[in-house]
N, C-alpha and C. Protein backbone atom coordinates (compact mmCIF):
# COMPACT_ATOMS: atom_id res chain seq x y z
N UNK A 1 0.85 -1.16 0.00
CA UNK A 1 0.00 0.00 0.00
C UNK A 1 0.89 1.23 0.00
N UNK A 2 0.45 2.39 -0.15
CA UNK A 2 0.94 3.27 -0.50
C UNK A 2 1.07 4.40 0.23
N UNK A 3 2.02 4.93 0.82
CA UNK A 3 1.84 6.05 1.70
C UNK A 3 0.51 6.97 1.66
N UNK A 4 0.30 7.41 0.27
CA UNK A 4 -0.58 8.07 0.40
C UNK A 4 -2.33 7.88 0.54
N UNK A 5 -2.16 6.03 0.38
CA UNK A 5 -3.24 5.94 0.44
C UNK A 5 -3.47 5.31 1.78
N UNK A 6 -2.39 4.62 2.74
CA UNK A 6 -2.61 4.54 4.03
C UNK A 6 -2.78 6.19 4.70
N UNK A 7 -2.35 7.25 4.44
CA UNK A 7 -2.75 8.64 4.63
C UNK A 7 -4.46 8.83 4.80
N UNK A 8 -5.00 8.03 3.58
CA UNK A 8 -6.17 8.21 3.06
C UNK A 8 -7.56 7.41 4.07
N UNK A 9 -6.25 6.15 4.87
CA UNK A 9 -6.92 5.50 5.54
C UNK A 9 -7.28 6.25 7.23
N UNK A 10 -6.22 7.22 6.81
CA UNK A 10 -6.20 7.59 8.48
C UNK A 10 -5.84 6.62 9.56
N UNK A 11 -5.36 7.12 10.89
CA UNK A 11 -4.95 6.23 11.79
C UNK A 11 -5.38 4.91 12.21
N UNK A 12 -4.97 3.99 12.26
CA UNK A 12 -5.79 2.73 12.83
C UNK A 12 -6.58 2.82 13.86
N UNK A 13 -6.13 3.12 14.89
CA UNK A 13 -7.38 3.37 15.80
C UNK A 13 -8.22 4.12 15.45
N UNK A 14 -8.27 5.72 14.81
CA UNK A 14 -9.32 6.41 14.88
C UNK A 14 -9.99 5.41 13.69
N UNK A 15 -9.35 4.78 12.94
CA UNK A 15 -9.94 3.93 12.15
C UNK A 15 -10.82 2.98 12.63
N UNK A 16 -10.81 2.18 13.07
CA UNK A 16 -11.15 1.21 14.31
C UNK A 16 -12.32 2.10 14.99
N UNK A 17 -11.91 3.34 15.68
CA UNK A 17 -13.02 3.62 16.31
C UNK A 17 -14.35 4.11 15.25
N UNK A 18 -14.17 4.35 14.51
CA UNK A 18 -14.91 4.71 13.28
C UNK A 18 -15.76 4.13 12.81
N UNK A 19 -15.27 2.35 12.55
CA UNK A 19 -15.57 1.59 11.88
C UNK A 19 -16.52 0.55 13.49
N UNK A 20 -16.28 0.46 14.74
CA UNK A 20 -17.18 0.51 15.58
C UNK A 20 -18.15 0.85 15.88
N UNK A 21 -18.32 2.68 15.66
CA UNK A 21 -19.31 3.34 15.88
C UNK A 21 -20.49 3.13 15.16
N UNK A 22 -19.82 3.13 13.18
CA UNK A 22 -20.65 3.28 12.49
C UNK A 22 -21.53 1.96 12.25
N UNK A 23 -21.01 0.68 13.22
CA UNK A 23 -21.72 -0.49 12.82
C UNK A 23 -21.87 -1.12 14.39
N UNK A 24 -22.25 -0.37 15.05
CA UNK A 24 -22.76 -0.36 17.21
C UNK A 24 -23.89 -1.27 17.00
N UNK A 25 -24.75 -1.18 16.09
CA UNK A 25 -25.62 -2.22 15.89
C UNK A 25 -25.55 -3.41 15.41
N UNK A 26 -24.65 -3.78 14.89
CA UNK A 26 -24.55 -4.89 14.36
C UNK A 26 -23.63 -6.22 15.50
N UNK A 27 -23.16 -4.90 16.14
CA UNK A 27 -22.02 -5.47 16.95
C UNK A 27 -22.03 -5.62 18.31
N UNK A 28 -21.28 -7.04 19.24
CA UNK A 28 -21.28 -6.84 20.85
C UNK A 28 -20.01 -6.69 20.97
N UNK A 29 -20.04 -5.60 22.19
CA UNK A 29 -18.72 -5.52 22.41
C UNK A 29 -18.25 -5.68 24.42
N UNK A 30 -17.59 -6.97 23.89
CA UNK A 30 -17.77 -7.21 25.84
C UNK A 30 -16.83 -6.16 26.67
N UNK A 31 -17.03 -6.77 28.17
CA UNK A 31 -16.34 -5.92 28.67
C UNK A 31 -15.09 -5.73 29.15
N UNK A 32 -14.31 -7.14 28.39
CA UNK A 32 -12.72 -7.02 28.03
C UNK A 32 -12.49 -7.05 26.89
N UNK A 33 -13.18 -6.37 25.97
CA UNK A 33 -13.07 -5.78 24.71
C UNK A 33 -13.07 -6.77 23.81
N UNK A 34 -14.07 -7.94 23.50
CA UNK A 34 -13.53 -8.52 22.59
C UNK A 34 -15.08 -8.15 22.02
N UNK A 35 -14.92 -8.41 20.60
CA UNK A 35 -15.85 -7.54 19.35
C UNK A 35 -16.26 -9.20 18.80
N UNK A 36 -17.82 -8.98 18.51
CA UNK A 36 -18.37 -10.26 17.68
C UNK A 36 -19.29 -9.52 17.29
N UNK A 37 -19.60 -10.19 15.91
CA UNK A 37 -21.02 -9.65 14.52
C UNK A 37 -22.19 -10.44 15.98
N UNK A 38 -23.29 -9.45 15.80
CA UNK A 38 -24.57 -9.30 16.51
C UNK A 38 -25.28 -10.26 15.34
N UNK A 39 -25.19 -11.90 15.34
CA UNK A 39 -25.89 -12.76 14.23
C UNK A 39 -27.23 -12.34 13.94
N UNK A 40 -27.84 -11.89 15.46
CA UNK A 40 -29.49 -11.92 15.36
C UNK A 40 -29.71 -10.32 14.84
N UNK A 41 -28.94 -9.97 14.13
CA UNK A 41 -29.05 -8.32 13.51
C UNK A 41 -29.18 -8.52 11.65
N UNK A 42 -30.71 -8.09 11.34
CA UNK A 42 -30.95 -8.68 9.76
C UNK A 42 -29.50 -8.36 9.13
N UNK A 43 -29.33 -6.88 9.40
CA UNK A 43 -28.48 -6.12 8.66
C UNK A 43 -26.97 -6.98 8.34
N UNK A 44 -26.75 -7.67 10.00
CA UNK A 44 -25.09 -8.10 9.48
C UNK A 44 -25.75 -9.42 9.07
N UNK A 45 -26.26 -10.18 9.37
CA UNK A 45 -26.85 -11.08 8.41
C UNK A 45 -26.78 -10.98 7.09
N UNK A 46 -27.22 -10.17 6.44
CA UNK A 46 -27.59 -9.26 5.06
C UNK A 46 -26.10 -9.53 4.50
N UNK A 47 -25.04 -8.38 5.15
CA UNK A 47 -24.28 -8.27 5.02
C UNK A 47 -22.99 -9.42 4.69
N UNK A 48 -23.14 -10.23 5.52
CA UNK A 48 -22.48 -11.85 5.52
C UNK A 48 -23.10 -12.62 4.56
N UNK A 49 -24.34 -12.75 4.09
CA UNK A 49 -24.49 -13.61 3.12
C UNK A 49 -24.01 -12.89 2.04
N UNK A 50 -23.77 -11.55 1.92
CA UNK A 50 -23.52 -10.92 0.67
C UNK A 50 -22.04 -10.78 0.27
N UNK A 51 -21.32 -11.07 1.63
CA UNK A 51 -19.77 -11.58 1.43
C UNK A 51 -19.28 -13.17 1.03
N UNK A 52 -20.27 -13.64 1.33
CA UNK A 52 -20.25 -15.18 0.61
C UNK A 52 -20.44 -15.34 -0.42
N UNK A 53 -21.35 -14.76 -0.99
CA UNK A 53 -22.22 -14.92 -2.63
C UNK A 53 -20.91 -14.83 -3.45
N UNK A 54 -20.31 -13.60 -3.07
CA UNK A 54 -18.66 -13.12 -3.85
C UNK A 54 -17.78 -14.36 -3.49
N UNK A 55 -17.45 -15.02 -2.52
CA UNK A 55 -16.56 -15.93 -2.63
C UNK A 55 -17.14 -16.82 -3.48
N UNK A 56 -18.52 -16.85 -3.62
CA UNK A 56 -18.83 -18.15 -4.47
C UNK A 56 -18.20 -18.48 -5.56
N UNK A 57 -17.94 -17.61 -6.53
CA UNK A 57 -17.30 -17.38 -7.58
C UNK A 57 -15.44 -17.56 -7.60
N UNK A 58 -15.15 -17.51 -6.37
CA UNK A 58 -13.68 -18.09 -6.49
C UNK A 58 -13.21 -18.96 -7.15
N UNK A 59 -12.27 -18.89 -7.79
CA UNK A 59 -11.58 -20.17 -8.03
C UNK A 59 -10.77 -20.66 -7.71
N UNK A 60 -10.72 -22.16 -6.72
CA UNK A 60 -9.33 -22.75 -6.28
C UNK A 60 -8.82 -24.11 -6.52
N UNK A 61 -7.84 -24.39 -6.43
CA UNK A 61 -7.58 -25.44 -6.40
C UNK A 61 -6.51 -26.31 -5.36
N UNK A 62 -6.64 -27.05 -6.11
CA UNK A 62 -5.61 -27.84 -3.91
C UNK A 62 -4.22 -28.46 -4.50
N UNK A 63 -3.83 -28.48 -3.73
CA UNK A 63 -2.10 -28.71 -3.43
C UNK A 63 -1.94 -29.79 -2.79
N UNK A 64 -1.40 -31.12 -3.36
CA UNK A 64 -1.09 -32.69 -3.08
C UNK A 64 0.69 -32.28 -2.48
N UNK A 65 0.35 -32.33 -1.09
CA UNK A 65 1.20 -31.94 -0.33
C UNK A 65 2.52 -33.39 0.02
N UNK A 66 3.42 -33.54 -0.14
CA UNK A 66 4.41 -34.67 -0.16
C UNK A 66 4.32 -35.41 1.58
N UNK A 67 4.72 -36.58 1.39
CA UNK A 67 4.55 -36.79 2.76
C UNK A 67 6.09 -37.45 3.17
C-alpha cells in the first residue's frame, strides 16, 4: 500500500473507532473488549451472506502436499 493511500486511511485506531461506531448495531462488544457480529441483527446477516455470494465465484484449487 501506499503512503498516500494509508494517509487516506487515516490512523488505525481512529480507524477502528470509526468503523465501531458506524456499525454499534450490528455489533457486541464485551467488557474485556472482545468484538463479535450481533448474528441476530438482519443487517449483518444481510451483510455476511452478501460476502459469501462473492466468494462463491472463487476459483481454487488444492495442493497434493508430499509426505
Amino acid at each position: 500500500m501506499s503512503s498516500i493511500a494509508a494517509l487516506r486511511l487515516g490512523n488505525p485506531v481512529e480507524r477502528l473507532a470509526r468503523v465501531l461506531k458506524e456499525n454499534q448495531d450490528k455489533l457486541n462488544l464485551s467488557k474485556d473488549g472482545f468484538v463479535s457480529v450481533d448474528l441476530s441483527n438482519e443487517e449483518a446477516m444481510k451483510a455476511i451472506r452478501s460476502q459469501m455470494d462473492k466468494l462463491e465465484g472463487i476459483k481454487t484449487s488444492t495442493v497434493k502436499r508430499a509426505r
